[in-house]
C-alpha atoms as a PDB file:
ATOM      1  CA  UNK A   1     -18.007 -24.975   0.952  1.00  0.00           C
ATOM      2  CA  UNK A   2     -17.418 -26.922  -2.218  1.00  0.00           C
ATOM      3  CA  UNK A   3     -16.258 -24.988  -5.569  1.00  0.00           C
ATOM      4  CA  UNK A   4     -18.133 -24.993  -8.512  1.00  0.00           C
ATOM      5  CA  UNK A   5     -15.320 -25.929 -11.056  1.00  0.00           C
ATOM      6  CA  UNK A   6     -17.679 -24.960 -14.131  1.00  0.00           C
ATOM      7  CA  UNK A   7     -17.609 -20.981 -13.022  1.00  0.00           C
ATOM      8  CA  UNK A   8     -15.709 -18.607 -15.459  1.00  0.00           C
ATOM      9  CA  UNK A   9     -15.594 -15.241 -15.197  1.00  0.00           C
ATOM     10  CA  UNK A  10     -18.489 -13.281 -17.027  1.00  0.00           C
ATOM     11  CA  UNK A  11     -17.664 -10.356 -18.854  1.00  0.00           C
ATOM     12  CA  UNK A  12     -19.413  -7.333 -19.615  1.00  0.00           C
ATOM     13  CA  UNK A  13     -18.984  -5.402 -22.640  1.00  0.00           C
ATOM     14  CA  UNK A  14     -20.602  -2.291 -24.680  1.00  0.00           C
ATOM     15  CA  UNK A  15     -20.414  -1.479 -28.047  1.00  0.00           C
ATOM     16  CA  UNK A  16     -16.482  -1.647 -28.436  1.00  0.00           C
ATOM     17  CA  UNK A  17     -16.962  -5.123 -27.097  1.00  0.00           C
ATOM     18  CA  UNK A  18     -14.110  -4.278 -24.867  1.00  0.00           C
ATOM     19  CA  UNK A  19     -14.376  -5.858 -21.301  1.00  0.00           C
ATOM     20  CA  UNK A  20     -15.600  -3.046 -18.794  1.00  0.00           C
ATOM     21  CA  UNK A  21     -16.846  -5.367 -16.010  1.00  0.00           C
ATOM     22  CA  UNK A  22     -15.006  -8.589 -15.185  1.00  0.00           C
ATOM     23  CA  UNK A  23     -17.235 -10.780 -12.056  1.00  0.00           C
ATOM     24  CA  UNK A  24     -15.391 -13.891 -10.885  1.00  0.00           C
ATOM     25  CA  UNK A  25     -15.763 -16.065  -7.510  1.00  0.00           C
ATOM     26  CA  UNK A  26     -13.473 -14.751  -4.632  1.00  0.00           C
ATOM     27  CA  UNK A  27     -11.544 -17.976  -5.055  1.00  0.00           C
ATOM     28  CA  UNK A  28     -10.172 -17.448  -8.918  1.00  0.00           C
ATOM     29  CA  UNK A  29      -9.902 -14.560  -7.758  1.00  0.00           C
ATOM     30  CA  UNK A  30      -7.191 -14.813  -5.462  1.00  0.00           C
ATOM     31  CA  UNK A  31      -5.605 -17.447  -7.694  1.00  0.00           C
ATOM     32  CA  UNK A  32      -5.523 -15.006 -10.003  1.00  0.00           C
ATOM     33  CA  UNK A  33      -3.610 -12.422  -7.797  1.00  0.00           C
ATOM     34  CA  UNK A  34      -1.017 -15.198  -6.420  1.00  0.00           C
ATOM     35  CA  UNK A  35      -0.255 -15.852 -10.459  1.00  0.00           C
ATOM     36  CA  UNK A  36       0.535 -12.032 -10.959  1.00  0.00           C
ATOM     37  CA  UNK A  37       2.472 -12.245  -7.891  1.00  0.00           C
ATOM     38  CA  UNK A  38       4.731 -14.932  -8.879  1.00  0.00           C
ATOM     39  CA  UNK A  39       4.944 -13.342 -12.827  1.00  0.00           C
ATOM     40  CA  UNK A  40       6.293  -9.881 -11.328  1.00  0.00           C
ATOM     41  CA  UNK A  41       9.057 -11.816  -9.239  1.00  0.00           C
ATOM     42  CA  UNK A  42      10.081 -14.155 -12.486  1.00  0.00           C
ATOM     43  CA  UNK A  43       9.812 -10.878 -14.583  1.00  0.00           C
ATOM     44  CA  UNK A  44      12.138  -9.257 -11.296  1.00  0.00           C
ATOM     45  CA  UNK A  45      14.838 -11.971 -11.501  1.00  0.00           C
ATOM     46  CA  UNK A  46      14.904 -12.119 -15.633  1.00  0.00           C
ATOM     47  CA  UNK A  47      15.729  -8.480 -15.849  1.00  0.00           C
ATOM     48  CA  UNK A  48      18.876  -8.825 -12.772  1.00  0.00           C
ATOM     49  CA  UNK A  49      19.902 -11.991 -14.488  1.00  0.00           C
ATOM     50  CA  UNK A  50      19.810  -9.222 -17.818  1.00  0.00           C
ATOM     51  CA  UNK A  51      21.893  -7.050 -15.571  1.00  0.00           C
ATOM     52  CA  UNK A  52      24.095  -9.363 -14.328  1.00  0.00           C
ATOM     53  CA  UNK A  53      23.015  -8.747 -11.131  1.00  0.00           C
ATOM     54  CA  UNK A  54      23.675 -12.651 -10.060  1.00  0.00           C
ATOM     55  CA  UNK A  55      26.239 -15.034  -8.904  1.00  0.00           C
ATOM     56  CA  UNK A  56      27.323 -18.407 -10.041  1.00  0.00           C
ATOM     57  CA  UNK A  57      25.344 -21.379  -7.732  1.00  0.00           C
ATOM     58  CA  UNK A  58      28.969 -22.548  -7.091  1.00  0.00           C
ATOM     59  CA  UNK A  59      30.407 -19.422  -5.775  1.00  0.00           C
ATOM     60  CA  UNK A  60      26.793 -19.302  -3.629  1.00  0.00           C
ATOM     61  CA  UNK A  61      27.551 -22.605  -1.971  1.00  0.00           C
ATOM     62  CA  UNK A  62      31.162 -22.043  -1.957  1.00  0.00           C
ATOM     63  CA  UNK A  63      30.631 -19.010   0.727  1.00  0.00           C
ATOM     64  CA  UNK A  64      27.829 -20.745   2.323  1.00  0.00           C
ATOM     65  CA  UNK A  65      30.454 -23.546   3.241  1.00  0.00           C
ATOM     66  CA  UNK A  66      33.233 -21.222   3.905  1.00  0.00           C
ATOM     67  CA  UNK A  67      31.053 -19.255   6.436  1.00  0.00           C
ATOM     68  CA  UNK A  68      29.613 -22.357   7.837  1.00  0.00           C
ATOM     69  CA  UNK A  69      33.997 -23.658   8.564  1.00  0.00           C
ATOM     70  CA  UNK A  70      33.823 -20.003  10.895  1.00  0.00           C
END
């Protein structure tokens, strides 16, 4: 099945013209959801990186090679 690229969501709104109904194709959809997904995980590693929840790449590959020696 081909994809209409033309489709946006329709909205449906009431007097506050605030969005109470959003109808998109299953497709966008799911985009949509994978988007959020990846946001939540950036948003994730910004606030440990805040934290200092991290190491350096350097020290990283420096284990890696000194496990890899064992």
């Amino acid at each position: 099945m081909k994809r209409n690229k033309n489709l946006k969501p329709a909205y449906e709104t009431r007097w506050s013209a605030e969005a109470k109904l959003v109808v998109m194709d299953v497709k966008s959809f799911e985009e949509q959801e994978d988007t959020m997904a990846l946001l939540k995980l950036l948003a994730m590693g910004h606030r440990e990186i805040e934290e200092g929840k991290f190491q350096d790449a350097e020290d990283v590959f420096a284990e890696l090679d000194k496990a890899d020696r064992q």
